[in-house]
Protein backbone atom coordinates (compact mmCIF):
# COMPACT_ATOMS: atom_id res chain seq x y z
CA UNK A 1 28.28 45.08 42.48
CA UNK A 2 27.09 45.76 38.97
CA UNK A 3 23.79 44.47 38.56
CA UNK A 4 24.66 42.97 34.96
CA UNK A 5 27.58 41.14 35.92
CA UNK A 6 25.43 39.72 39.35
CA UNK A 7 22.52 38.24 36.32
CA UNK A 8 25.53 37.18 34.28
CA UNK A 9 27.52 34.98 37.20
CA UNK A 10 23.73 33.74 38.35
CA UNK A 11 22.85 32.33 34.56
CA UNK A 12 26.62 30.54 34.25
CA UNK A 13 25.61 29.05 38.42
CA UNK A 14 22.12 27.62 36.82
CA UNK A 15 23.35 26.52 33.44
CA UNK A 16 26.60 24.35 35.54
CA UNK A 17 23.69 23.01 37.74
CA UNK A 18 21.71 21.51 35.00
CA UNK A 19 24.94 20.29 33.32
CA UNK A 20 26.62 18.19 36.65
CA UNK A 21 22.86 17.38 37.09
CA UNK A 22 22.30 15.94 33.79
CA UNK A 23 25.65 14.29 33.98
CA UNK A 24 24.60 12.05 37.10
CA UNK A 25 21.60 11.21 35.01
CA UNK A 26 21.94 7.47 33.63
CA UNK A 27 22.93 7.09 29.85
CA UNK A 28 19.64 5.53 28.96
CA UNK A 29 17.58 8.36 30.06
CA UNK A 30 19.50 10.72 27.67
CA UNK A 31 19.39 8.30 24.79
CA UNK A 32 15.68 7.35 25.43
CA UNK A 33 13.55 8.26 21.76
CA UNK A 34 9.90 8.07 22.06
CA UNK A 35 8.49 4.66 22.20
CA UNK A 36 6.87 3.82 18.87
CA UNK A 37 3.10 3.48 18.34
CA UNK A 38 1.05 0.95 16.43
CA UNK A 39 1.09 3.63 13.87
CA UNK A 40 4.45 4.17 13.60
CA UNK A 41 4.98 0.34 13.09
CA UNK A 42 2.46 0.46 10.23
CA UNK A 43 4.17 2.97 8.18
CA UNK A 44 7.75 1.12 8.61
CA UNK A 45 5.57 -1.78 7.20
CA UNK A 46 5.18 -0.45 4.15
CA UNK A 47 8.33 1.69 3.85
CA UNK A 48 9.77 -1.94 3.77
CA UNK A 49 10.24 -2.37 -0.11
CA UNK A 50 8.53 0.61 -1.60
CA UNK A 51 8.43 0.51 -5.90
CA UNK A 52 7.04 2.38 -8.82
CA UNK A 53 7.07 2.39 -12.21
CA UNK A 54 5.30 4.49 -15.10
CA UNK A 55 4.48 4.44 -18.78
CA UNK A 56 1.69 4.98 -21.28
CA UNK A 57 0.61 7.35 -18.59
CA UNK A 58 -0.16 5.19 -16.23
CA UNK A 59 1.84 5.15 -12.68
CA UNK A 60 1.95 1.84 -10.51
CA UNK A 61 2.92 2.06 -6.98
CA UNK A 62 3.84 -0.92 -4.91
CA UNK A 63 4.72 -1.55 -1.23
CA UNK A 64 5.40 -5.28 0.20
CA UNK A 65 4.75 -6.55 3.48
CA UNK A 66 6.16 -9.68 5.06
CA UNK A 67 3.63 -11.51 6.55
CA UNK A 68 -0.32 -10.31 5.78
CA UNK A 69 -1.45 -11.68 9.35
CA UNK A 70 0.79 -8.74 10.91
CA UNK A 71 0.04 -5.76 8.91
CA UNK A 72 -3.74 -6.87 8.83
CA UNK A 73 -4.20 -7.60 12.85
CA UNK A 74 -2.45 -4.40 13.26
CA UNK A 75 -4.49 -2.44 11.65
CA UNK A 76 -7.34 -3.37 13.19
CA UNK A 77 -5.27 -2.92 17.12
CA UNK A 78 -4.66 0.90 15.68
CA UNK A 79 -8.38 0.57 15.22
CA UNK A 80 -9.29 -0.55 18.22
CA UNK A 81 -7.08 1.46 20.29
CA UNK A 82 -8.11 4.75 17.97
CA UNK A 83 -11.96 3.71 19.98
CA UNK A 84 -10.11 4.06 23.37
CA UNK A 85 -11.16 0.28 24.10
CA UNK A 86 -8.78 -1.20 26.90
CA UNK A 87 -6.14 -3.65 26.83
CA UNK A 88 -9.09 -6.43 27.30
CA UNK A 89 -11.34 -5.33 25.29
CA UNK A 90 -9.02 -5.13 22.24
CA UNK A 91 -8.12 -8.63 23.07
CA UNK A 92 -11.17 -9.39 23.24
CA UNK A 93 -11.62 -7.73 20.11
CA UNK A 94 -8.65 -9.58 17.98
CA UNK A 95 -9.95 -13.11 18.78
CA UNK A 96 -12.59 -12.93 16.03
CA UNK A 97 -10.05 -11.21 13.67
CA UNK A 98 -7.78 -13.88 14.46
CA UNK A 99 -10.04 -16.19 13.67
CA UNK A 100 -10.61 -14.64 10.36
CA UNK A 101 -7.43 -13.86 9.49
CA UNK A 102 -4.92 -16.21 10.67
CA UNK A 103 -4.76 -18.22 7.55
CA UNK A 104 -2.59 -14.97 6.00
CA UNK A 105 0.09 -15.81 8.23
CA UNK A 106 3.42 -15.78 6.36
CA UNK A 107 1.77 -14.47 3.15
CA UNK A 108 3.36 -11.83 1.56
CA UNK A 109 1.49 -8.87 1.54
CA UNK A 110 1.09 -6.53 -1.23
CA UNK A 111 -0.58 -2.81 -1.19
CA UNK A 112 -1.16 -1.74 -5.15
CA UNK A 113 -1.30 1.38 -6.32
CA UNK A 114 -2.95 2.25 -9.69
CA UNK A 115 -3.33 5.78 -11.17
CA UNK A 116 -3.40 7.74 -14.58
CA UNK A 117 -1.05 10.41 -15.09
CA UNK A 118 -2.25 14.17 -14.73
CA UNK A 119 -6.02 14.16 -16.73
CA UNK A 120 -5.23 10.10 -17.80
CA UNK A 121 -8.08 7.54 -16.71
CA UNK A 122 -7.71 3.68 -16.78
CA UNK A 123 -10.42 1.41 -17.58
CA UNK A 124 -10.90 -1.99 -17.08
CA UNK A 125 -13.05 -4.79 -19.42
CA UNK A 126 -12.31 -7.74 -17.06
CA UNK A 127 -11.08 -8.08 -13.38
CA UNK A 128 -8.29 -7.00 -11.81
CA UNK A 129 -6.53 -10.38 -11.53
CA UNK A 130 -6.71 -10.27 -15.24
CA UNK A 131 -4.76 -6.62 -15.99
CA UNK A 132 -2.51 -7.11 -13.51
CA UNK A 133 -0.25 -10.56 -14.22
CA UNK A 134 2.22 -11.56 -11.38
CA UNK A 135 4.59 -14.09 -11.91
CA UNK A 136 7.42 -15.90 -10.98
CA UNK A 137 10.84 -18.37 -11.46
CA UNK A 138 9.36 -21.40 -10.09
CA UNK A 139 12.42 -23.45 -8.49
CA UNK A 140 12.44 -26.02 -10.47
CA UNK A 141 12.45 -23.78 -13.44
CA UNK A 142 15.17 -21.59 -14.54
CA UNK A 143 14.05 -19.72 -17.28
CA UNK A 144 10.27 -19.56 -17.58
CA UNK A 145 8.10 -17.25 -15.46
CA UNK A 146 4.92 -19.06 -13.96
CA UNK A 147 1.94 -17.19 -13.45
CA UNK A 148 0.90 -16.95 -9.29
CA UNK A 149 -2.21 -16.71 -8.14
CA UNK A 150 -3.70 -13.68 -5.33
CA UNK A 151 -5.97 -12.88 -3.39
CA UNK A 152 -7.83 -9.51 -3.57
CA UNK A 153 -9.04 -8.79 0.21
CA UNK A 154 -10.14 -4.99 -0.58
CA UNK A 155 -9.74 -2.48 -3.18
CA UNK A 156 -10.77 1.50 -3.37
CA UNK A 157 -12.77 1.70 -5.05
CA UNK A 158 -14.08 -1.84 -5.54
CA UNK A 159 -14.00 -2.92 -8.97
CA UNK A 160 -17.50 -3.08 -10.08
CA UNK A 161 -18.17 -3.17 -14.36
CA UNK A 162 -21.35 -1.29 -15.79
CA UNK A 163 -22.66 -0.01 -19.05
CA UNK A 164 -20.93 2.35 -20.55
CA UNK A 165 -21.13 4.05 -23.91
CA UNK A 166 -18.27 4.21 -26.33
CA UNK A 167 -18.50 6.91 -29.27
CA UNK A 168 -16.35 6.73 -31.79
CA UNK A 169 -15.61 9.05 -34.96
CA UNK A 170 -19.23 10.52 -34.91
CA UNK A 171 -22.03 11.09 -32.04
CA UNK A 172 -23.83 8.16 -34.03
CA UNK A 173 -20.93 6.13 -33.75
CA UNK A 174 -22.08 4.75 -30.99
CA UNK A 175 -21.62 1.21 -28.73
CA UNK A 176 -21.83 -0.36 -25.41
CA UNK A 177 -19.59 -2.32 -23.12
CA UNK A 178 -19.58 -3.11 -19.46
CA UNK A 179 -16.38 -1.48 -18.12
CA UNK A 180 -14.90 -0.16 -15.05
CA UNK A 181 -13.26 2.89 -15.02
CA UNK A 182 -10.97 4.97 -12.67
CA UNK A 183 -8.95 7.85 -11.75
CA UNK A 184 -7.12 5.94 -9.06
CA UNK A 185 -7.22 2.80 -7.48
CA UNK A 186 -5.71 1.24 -4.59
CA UNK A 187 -6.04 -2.78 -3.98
CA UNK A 188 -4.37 -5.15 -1.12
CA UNK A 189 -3.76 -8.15 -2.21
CA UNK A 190 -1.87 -11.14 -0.34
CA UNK A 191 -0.85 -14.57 -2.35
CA UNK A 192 0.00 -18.07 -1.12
CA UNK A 193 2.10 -19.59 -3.83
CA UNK A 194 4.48 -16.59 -3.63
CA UNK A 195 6.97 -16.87 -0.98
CA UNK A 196 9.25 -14.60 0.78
CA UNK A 197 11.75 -17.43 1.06
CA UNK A 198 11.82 -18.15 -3.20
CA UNK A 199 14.28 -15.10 -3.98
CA UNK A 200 13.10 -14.77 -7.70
CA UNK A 201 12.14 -11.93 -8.88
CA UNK A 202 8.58 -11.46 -8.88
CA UNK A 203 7.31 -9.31 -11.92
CA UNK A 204 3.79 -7.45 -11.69
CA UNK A 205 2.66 -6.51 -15.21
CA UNK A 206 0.16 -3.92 -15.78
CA UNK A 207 -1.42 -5.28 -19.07
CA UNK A 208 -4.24 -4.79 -21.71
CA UNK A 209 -6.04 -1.92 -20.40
CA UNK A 210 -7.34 1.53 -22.31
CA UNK A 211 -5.73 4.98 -21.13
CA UNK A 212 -8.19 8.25 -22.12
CA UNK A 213 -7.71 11.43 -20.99
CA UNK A 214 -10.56 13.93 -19.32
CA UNK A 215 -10.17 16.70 -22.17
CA UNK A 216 -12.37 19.25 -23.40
CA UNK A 217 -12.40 17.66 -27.10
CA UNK A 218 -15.95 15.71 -26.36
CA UNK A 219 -14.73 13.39 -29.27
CA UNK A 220 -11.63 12.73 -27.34
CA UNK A 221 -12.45 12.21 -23.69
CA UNK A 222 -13.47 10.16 -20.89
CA UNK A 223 -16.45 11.13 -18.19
CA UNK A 224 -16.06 8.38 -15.10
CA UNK A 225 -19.20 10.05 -14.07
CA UNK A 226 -21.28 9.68 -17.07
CA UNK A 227 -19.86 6.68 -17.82
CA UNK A 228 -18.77 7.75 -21.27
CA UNK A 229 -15.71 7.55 -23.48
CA UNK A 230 -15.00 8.75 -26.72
CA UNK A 231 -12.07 8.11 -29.21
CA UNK A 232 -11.56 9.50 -33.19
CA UNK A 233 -9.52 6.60 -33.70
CA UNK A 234 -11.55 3.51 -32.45
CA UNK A 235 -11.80 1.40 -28.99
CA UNK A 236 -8.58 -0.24 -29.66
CA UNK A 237 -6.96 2.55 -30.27
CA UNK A 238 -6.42 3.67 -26.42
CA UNK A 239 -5.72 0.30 -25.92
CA UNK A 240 -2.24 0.32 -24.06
CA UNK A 241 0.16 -1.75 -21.61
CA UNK A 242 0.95 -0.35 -18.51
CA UNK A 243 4.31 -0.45 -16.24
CA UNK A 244 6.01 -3.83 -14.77
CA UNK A 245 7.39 -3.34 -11.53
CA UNK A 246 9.84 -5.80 -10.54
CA UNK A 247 10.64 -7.26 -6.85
CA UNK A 248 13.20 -9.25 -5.02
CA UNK A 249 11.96 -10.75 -2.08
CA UNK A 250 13.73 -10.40 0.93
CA UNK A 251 15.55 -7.08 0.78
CA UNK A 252 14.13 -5.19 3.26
CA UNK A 253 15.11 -5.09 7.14
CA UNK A 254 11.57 -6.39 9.31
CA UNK A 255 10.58 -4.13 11.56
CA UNK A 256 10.40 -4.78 15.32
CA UNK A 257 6.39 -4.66 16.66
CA UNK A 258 5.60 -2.56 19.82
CA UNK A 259 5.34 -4.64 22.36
CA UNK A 260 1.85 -3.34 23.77
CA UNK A 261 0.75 -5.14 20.07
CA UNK A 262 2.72 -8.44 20.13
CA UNK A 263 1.74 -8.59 24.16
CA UNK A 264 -1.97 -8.91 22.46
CA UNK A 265 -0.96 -11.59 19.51
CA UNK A 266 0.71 -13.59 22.52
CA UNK A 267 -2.68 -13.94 24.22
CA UNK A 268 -4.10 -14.87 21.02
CA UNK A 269 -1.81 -17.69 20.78
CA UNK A 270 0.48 -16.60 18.40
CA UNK A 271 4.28 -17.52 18.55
């Protein structure tokens, strides 16, 4: 017999092997996807509601989680299990974080994104909570927007003001001011008087903050480093308001936990 027709009948025997064999298999193995990890149900978290918005060189990035208790606890199981700590331990682990945390439990959630444009810099002359407005329809109110309140539980970097020096038209022209400034900034923030269940828009307004640029024209220019800015036209001159990003609670599909993770909140007493 031929010796390339006895390979090619042995090759079609072995391929209709695997095929009747994988036919007998049951219908869930050949459907099965990998099972997803803590990490996984992070990012589909935050790919919930994803926004943005830019202007006067200033991008603002939004992402929106459900409840703050469940994106916060399971960040710190990815953290613990990222140690190699056993299913005890990180029990153990989450009681005190519980403890801490449990009071964020059907808070929205909110992950903020700040950032100048190419070279562009933000600064900041008071806190965050006053650059950033949120608000809200109340229910009882169908035309005016009511300011909510938040809660800032980290930011990178942390907003911290010092001295800086402002020069204006001349190198003698020359002030001080305590400022923060930044290249980008990330904060998470969670909030108790908004609701995911209040389906009003809620508007986040970027507002009353200065925009320079890191350019080579030292009388035009910002140094983060050095803690210096300097403007021809005066400090209210690069004074500017940022984007709004609006939201709509509640359109976004919740993602399912693993159940390794919710196995853990169910020891913790959580329902």
């Amino acid at each position: 017999m031929n010796a390339k027709k006895t390979v090619s009948r042995l090759a079609t025997v072995q391929f209709t092997a695997v095929l009747i064999a994988s036919l007998l298999l049951p219908i869930g193995h050949l459907a099965a996807e990998p099972v997803p990890g803590i990490g996984d149900y992070i990012d589909d978290l935050l790919a919930m509601q994803p926004l943005s918005e830019s202007r006067g060189r200033v991008r603002m990035d939004i992402e929106v989680v459900h409840d703050a208790y469940l994106y916060i606890m399971a960040k710190k199981y990815e953290e613990y299990e990222n140690y190699g700590f056993d299913e005890d331990l990180i029990v153990s682990k989450l009681k005190s974080d519980n403890t801490k945390y449990k009071r964020y439990r059907n808070r929205l959630f909110f992950r903020i994104h700040i950032a100048g444009e190419g070279s562009s810099h933000v600064i900041f002359d008071k806190k965050l909570s006053s650059h950033l407005e949120v608000s809200q329809k109340s229910s009882k109110s169908k035309t005016n927007l009511d300011k909510r309140s938040y809660h800032v539980i980290n930011s990178s970097p942390k907003v911290k003001f010092s001295k800086w020096a402002i020069y204006g038209k001349s190198v003698l022209s020359r002030s001080t001011k305590n400022l923060f400034g930044f290249g980008k900034l990330t904060a998470d923030v969670t909030s108790y008087s908004l609701k995911a269940t209040n389906k009003e828009p809620i508007y986040f307004r970027l507002k009353d903050i200065r925009v320079q640029s890191a350019g080579k024209d030292p009388k035009e220019s910002i140094n983060v480093e050095a803690r210096q800015v300097s403007t021809r036209k005066g400090w209210n001159a690069i004074k500017a308001h940022g984007p709004t990003i609006v939201m709509t609670p509640g359109n976004w599909e919740v993602p399912l936990p693993p159940q390794d993770f919710l196995k853990a909140l169910k020891k913790l007493g959580y329902k």
